[in-house]
N, C-alpha and C. Protein backbone atom coordinates (compact mmCIF):
# COMPACT_ATOMS: atom_id res chain seq x y z
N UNK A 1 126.70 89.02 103.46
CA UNK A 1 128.12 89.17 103.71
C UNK A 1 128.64 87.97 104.50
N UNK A 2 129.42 88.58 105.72
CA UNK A 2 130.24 87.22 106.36
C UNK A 2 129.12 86.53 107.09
N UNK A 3 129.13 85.38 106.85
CA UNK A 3 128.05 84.67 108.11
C UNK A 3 128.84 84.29 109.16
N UNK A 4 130.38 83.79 109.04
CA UNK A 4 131.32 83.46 109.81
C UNK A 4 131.87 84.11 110.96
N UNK A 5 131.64 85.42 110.76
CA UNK A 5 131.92 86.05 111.89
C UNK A 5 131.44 85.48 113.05
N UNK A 6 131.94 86.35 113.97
CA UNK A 6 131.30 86.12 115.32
C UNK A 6 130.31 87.62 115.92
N UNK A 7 128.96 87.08 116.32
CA UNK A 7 128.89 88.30 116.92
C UNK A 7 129.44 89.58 117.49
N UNK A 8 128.96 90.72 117.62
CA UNK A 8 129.86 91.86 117.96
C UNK A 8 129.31 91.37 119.28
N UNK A 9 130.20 92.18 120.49
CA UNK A 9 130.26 92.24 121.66
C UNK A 9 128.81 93.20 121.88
N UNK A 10 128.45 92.78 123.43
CA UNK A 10 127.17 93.67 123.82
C UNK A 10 127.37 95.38 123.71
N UNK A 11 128.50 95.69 123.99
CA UNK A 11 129.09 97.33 124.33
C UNK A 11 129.26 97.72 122.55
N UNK A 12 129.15 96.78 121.90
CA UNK A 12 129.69 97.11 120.25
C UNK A 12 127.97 97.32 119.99
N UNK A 13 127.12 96.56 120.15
CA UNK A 13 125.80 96.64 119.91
C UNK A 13 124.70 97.82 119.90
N UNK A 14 125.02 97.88 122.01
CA UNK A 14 124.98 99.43 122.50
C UNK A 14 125.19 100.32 121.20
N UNK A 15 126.32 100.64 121.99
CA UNK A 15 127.13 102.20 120.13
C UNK A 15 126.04 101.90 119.52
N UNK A 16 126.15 100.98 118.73
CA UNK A 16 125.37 100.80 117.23
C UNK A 16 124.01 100.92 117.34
N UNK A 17 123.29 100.31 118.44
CA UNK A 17 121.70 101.13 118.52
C UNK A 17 121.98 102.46 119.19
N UNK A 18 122.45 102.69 120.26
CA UNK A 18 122.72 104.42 120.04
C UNK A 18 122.95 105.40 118.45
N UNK A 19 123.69 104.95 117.76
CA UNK A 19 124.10 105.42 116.31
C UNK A 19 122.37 105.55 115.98
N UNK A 20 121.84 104.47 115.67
CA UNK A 20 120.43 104.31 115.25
C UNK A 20 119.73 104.92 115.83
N UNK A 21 119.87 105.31 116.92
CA UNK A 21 118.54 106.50 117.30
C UNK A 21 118.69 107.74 117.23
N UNK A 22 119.86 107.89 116.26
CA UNK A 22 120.03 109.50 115.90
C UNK A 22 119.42 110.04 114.92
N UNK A 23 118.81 110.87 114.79
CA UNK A 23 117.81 111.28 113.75
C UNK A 23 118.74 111.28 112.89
N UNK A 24 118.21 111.22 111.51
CA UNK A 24 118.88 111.01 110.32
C UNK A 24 119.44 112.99 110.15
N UNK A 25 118.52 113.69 110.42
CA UNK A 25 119.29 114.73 110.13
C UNK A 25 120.40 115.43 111.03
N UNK A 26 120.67 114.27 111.69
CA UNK A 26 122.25 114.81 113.16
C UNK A 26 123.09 113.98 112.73
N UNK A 27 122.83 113.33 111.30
CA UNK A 27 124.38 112.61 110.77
C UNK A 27 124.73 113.33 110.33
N UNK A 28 126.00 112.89 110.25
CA UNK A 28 127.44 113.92 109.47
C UNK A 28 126.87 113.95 108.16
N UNK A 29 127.48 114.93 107.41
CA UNK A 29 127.00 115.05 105.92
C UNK A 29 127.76 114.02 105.04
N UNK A 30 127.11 113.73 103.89
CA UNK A 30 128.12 112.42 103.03
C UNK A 30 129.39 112.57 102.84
N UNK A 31 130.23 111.83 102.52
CA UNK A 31 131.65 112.51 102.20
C UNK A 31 131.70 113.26 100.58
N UNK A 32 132.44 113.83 100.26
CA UNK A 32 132.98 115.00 98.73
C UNK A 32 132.50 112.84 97.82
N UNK A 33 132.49 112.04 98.30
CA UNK A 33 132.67 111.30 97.14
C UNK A 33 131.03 111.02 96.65
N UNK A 34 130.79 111.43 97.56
CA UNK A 34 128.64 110.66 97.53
C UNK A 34 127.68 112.10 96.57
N UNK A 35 128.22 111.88 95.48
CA UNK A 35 127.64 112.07 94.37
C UNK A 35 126.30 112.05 94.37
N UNK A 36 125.19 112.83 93.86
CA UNK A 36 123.87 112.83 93.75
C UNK A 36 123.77 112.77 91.93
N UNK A 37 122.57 111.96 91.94
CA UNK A 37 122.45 112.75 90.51
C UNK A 37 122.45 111.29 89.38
N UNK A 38 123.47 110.26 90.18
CA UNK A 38 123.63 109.10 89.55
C UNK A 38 122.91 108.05 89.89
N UNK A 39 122.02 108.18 90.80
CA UNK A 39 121.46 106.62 91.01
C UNK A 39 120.68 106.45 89.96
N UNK A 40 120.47 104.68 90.19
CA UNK A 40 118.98 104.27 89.64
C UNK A 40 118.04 104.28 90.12
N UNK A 41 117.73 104.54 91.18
CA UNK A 41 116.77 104.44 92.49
C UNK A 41 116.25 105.92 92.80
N UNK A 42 115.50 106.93 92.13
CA UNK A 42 115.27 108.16 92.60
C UNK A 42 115.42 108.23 93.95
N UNK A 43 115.06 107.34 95.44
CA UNK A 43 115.04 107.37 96.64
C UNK A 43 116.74 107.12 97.61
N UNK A 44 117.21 106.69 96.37
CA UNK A 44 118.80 106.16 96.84
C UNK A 44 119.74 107.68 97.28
N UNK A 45 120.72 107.26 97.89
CA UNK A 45 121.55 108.39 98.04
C UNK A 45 122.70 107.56 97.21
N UNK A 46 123.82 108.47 96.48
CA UNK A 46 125.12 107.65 95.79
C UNK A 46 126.13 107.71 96.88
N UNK A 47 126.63 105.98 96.79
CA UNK A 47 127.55 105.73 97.98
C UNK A 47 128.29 105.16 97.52
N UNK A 48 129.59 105.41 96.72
CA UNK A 48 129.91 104.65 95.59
C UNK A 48 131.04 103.10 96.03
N UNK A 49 131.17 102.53 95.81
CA UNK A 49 131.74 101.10 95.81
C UNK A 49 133.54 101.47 95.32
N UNK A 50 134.25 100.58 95.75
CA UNK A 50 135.35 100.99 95.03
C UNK A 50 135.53 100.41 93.90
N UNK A 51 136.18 100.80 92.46
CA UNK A 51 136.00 100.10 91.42
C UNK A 51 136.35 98.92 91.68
N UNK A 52 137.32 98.40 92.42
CA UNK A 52 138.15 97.37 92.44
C UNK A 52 137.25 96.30 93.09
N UNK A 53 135.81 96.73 93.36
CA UNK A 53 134.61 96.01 93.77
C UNK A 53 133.41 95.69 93.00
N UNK A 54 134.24 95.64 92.12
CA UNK A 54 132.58 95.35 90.97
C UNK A 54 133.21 95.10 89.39
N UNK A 55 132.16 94.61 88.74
CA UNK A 55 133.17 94.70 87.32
C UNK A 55 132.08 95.58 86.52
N UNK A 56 133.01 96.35 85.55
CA UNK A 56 131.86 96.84 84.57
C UNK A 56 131.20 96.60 83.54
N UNK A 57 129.79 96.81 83.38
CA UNK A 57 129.15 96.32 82.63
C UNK A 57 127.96 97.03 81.96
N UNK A 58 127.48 96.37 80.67
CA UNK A 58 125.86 97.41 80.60
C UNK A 58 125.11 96.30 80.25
N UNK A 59 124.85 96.44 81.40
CA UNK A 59 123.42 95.16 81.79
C UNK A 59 122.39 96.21 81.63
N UNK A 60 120.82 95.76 81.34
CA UNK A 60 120.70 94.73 80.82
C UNK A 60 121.25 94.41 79.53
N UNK A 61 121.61 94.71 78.74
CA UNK A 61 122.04 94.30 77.16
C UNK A 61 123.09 92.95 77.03
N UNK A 62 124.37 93.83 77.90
CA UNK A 62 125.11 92.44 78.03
C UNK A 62 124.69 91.54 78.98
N UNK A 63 124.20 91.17 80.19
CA UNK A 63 124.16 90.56 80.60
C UNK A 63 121.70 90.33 81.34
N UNK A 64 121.35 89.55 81.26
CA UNK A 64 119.71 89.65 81.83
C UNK A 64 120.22 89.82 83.14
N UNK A 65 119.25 90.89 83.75
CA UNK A 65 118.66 90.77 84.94
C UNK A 65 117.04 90.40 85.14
N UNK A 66 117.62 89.06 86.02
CA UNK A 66 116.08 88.63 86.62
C UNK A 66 116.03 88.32 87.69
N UNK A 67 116.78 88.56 88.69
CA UNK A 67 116.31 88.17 90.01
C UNK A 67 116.95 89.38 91.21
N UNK A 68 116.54 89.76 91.88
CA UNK A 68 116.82 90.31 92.95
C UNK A 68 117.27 89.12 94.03
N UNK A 69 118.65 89.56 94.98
CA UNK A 69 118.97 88.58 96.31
C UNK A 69 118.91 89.58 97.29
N UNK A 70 118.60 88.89 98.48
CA UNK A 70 118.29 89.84 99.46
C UNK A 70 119.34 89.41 100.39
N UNK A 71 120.07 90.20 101.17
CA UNK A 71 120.90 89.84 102.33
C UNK A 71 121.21 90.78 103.55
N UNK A 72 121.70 90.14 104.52
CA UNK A 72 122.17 91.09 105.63
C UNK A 72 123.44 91.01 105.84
N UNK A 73 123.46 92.28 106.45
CA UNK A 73 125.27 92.80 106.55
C UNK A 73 126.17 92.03 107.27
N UNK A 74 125.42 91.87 108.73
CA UNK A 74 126.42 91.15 110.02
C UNK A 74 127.43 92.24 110.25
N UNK A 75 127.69 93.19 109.86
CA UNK A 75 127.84 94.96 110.05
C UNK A 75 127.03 96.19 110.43
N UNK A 76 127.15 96.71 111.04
CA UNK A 76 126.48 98.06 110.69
C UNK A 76 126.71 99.04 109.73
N UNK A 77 125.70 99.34 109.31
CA UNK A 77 125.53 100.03 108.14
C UNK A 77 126.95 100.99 107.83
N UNK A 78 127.13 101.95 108.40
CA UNK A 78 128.87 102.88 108.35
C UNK A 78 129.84 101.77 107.65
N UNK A 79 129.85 100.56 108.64
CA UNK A 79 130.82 99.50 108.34
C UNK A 79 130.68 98.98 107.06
N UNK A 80 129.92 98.66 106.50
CA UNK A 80 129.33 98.43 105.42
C UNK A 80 129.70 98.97 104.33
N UNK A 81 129.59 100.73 104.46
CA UNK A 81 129.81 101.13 103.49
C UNK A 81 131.43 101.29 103.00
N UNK A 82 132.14 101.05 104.59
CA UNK A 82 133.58 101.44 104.32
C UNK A 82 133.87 100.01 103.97
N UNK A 83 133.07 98.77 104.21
CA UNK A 83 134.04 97.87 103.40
C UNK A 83 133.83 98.05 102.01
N UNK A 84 132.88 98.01 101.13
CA UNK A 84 132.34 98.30 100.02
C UNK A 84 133.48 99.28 99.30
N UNK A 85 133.78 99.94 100.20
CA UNK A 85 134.72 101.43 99.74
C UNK A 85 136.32 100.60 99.82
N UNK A 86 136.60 99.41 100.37
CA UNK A 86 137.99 99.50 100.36
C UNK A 86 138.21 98.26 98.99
N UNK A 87 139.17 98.92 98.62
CA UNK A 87 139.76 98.23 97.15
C UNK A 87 139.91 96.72 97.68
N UNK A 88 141.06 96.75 98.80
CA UNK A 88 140.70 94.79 98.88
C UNK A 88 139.68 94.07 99.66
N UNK A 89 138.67 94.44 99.85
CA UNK A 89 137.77 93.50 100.28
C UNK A 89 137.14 92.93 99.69
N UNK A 90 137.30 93.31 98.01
CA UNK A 90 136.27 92.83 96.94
C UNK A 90 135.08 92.22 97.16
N UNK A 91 134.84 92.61 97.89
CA UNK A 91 132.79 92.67 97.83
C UNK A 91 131.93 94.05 98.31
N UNK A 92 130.71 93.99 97.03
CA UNK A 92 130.23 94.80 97.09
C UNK A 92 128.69 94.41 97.00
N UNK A 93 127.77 95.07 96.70
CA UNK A 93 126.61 95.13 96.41
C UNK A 93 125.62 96.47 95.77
N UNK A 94 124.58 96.21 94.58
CA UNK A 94 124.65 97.38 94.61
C UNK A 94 123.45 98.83 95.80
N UNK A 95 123.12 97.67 96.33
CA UNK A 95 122.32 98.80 97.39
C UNK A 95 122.36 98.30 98.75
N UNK A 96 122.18 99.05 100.01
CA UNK A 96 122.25 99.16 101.20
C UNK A 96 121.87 100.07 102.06
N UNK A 97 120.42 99.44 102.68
CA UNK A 97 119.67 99.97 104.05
C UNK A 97 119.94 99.98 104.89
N UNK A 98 119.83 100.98 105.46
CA UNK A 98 119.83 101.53 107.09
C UNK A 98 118.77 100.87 107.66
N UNK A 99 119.19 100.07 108.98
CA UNK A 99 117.84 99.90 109.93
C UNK A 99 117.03 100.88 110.38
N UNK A 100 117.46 101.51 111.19
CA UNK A 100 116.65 102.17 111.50
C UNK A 100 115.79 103.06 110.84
N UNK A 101 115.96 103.76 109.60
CA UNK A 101 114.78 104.21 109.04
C UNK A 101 114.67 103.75 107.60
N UNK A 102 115.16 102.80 107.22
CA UNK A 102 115.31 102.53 106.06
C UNK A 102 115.69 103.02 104.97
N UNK A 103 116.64 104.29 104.68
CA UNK A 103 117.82 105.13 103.92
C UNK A 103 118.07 104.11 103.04
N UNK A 104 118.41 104.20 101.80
CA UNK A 104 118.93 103.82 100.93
C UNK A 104 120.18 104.41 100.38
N UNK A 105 121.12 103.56 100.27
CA UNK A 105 122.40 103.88 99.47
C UNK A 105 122.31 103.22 98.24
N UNK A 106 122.56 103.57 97.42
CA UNK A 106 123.13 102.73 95.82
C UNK A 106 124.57 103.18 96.12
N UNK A 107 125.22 101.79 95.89
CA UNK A 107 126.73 102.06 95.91
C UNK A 107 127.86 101.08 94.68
N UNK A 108 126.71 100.70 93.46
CA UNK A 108 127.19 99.84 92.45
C UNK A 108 126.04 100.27 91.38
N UNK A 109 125.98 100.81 90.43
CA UNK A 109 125.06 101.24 89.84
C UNK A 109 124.52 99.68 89.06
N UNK A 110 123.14 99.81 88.61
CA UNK A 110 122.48 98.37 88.72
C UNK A 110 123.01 97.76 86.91
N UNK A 111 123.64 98.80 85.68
CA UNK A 111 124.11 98.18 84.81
C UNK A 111 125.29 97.39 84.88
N UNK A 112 126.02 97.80 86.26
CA UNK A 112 127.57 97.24 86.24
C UNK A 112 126.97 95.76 87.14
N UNK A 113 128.01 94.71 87.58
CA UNK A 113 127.89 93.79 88.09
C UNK A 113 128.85 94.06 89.23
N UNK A 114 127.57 94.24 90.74
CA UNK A 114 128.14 94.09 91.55
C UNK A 114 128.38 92.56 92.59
N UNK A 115 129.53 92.64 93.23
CA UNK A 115 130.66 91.05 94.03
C UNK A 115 129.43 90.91 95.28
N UNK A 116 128.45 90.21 94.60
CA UNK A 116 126.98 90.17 96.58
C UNK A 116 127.34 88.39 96.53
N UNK A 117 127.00 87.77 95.62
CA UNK A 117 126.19 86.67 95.44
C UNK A 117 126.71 85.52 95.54
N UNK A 118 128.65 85.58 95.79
CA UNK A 118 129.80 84.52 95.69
C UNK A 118 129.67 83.59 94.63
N UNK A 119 128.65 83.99 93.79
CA UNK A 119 128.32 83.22 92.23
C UNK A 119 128.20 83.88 90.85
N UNK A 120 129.64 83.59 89.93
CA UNK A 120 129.30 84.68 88.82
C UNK A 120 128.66 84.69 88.55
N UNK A 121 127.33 83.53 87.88
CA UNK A 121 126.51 83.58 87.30
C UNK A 121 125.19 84.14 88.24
N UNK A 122 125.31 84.39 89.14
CA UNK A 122 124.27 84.94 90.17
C UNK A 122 124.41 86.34 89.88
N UNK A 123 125.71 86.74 90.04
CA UNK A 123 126.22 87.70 90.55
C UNK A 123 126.05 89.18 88.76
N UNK A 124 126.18 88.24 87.65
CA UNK A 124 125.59 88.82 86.82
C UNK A 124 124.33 89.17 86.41
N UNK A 125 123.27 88.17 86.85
CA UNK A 125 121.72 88.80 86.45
C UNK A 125 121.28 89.08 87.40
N UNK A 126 121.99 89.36 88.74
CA UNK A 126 120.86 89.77 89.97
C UNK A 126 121.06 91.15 90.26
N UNK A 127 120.42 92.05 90.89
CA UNK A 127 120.41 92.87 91.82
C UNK A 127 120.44 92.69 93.37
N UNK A 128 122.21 93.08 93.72
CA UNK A 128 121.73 92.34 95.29
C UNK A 128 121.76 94.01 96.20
N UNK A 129 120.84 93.55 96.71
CA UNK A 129 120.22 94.47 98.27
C UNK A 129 120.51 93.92 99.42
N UNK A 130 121.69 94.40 100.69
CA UNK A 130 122.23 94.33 101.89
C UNK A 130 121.22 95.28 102.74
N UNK A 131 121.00 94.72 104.22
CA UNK A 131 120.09 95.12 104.79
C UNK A 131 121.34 95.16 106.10
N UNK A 132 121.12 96.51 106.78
CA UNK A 132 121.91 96.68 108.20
C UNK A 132 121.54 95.51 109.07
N UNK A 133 122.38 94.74 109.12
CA UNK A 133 121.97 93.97 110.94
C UNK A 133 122.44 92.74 111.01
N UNK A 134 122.16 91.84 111.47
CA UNK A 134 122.93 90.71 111.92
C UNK A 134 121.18 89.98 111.93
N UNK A 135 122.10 88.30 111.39
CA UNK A 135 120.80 87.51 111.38
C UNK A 135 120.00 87.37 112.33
N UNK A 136 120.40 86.64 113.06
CA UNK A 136 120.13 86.65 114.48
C UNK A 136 119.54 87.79 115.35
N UNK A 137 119.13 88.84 115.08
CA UNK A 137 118.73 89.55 115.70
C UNK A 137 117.54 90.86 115.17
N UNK A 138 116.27 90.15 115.23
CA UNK A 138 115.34 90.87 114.39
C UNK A 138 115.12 92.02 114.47
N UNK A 139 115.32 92.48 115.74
CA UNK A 139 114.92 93.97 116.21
C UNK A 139 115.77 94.94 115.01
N UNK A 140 116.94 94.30 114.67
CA UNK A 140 116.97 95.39 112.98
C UNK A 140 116.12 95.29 112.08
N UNK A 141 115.07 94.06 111.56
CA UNK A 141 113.95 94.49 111.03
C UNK A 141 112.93 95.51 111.09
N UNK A 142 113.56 96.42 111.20
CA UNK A 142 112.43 97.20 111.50
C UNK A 142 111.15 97.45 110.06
N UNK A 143 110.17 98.35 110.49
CA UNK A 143 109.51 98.54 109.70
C UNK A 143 109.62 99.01 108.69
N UNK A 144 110.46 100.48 108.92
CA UNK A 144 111.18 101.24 107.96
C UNK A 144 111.91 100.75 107.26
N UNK A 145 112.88 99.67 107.29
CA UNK A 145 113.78 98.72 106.97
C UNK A 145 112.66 97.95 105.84
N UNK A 146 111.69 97.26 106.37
CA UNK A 146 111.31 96.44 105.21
C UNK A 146 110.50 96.92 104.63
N UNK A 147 109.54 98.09 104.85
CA UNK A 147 108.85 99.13 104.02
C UNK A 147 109.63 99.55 102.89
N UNK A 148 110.74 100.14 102.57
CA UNK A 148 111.63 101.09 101.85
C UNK A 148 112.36 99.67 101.16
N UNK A 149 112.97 98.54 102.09
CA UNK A 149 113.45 97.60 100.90
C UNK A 149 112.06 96.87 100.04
N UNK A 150 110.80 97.03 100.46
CA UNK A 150 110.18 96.14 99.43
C UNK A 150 110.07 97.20 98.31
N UNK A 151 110.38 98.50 98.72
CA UNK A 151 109.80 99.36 97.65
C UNK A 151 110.83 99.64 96.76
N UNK A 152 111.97 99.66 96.81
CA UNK A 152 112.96 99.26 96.41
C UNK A 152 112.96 97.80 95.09
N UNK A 153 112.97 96.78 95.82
CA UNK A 153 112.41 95.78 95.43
C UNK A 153 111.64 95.74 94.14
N UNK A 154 110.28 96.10 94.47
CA UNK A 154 109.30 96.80 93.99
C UNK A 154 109.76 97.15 92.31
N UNK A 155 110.38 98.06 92.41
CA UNK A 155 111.23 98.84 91.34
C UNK A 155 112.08 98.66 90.75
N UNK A 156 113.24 97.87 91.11
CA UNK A 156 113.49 96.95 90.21
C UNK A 156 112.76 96.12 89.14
N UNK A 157 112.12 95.45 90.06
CA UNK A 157 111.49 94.55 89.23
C UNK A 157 110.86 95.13 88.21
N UNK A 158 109.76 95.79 88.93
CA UNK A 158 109.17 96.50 87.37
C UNK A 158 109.82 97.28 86.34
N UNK A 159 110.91 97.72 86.50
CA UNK A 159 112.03 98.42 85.53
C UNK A 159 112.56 97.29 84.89
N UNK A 160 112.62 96.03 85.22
CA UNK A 160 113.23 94.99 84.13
C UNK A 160 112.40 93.83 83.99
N UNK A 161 110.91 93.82 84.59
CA UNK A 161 110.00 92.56 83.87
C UNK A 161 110.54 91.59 84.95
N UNK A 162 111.21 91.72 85.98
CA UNK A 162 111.03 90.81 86.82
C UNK A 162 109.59 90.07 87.47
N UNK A 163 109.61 88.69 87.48
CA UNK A 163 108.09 88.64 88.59
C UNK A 163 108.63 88.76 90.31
N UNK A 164 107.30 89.20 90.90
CA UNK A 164 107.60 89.41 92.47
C UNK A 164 107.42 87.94 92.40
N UNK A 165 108.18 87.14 92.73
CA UNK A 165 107.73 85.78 93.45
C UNK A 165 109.18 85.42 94.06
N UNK A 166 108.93 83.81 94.60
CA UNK A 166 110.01 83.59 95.77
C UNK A 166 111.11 83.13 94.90
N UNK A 167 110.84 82.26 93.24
CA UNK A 167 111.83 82.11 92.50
C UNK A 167 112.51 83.47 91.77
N UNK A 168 112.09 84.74 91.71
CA UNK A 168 112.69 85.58 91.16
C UNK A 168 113.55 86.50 92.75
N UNK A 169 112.76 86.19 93.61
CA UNK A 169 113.25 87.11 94.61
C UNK A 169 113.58 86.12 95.50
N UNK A 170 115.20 86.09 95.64
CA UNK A 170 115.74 85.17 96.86
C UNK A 170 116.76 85.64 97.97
N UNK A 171 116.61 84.62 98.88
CA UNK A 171 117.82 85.00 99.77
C UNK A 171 119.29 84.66 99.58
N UNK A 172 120.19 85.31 100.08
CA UNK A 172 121.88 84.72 99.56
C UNK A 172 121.96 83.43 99.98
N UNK A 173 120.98 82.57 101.02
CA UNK A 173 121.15 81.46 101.62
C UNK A 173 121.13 80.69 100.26
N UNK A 174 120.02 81.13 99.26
CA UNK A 174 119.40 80.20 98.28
C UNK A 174 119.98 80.37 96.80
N UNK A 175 121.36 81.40 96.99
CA UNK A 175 122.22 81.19 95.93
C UNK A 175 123.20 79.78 95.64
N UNK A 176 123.12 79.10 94.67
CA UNK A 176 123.79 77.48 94.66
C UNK A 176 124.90 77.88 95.03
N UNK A 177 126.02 76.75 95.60
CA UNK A 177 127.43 76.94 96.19
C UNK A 177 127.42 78.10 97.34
N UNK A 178 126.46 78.39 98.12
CA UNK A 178 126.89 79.62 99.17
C UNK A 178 127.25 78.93 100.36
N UNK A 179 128.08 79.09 100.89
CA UNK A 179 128.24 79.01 102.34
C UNK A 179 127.17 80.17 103.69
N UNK A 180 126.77 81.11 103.30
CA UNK A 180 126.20 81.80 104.21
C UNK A 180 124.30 81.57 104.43
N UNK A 181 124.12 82.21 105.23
CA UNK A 181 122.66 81.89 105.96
C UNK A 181 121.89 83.30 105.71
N UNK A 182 122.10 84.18 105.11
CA UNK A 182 121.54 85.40 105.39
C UNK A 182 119.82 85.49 104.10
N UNK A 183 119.21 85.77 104.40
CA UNK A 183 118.76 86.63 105.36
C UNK A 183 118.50 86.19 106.82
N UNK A 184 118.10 85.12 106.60
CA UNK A 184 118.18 84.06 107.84
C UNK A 184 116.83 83.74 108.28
N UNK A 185 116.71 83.06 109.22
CA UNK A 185 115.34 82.43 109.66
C UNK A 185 114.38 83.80 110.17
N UNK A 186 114.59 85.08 110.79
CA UNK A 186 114.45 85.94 111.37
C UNK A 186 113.72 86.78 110.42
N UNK A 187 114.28 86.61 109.07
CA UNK A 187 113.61 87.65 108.37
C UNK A 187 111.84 86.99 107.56
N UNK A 188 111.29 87.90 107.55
CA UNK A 188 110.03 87.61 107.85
C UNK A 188 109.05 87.84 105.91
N UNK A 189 109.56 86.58 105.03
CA UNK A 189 109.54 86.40 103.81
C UNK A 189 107.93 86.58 103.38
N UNK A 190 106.96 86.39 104.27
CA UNK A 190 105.69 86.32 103.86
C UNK A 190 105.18 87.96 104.21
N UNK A 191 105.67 88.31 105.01
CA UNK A 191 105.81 89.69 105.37
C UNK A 191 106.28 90.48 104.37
N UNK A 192 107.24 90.20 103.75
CA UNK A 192 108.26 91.27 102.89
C UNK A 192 107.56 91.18 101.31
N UNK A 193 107.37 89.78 100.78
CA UNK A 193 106.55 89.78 99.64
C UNK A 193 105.12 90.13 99.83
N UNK A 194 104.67 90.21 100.72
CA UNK A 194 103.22 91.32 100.56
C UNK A 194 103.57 92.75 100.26
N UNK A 195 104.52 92.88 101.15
CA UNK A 195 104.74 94.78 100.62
C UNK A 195 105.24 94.98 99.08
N UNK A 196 106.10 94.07 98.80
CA UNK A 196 106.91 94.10 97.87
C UNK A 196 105.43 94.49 96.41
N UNK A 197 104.43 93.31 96.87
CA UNK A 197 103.32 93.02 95.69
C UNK A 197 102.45 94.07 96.02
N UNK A 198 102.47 94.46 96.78
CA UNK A 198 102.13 96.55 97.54
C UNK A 198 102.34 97.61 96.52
N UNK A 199 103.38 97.16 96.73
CA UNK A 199 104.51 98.58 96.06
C UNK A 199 104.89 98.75 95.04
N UNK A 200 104.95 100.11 94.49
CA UNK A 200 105.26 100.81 93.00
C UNK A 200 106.00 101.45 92.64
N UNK A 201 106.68 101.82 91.68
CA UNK A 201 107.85 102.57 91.41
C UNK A 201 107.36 104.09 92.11
């Protein structure tokens, strides 16, 4: 997402690891719109995108998917999903982890083309995956976090003949024409492609 921002304030941080240490079952329930039933991801919950955030499509046919991009929010996850949800922010993605235990949302189903990659031609054969947290600050890596996205990962790929490697699986830094830095120096690439080459549908 934005790399431009500016950090949140320390008291904004606070909240947000407070939020994170709430057991997943003392969150509020989804809203009437979070649909079950539709993902691609058996592990996903449906978090849906606003149309006005994605274009539609039936990939693979019309369009190849071969690469997965990986990125971080520079949001917290809630935030995340309500930008995704508002008609003018036009960007979306189609999945998004929770730090702290690694939850999955699908919120762009993976035939349509979801707005991650600031590159059409990226933005049509990839699958992009948003990760809760801010570059700069690893302690949102958590385990759960990169356990559940390699497996994720994982599954894609093998659902469309992707290879796990560093040319099929990249960061938004390493999309051509990007201005942003994400996943960033912090995230831990030799780490994440072992699990990834781990893990099974």
């Amino acid at each position: 997402m934005d790399r431009a921002r500016p950090l949140p304030a320390r008291r904004l941080l606070l909240k947000g690891a407070a939020l994170a240490a709430v057991p997943y079952t003392l969150l509020p329930a989804p809203p009437a719109g979070a649909r079950t039933g539709v993902v691609d991801y058996p592990k996903a919950e449906w978090q849906a995108a606003s149309g006005e955030n994605r274009t539609a499509a039936q990939r693979p046919d019309e369009y190849d998917i071969d690469r997965v991009i990986i990125h971080v929010t520079q949001h917290a996850y809630a935030g995340t999903l309500s930008i995704f949800q508002n008609p003018k922010k036009r960007v979306s993605a189609h999945y998004l982890l929770r730090s702290a235990d690694g939850h999955v949302a699908q919120c762009v189903r993976e035939s349509d083309v979801a707005w991650h990659a600031g590159n059409w031609d990226y933005n049509t054969r990839s699958v992009g995956i948003e990760h809760e947290g801010w570059v700069e600050q690893p302690e949102y890596f958590t385990d759960a976090l990169y356990t559940e996205s390699a497996r994720l990962t994982a599954s894609i790929c093998d659902r469309y003949g992707i290879p796990k490697d560093r040319d099929h699986i990249i960061g938004h830094v390493e999309v051509p024409g990007t201005d942003h830095t994400d996943p960033g120096r912090q995230w831990d690439w030799v780490r994440y492609m072992r699990l990834v080459g781990r893990s099974s549908e």
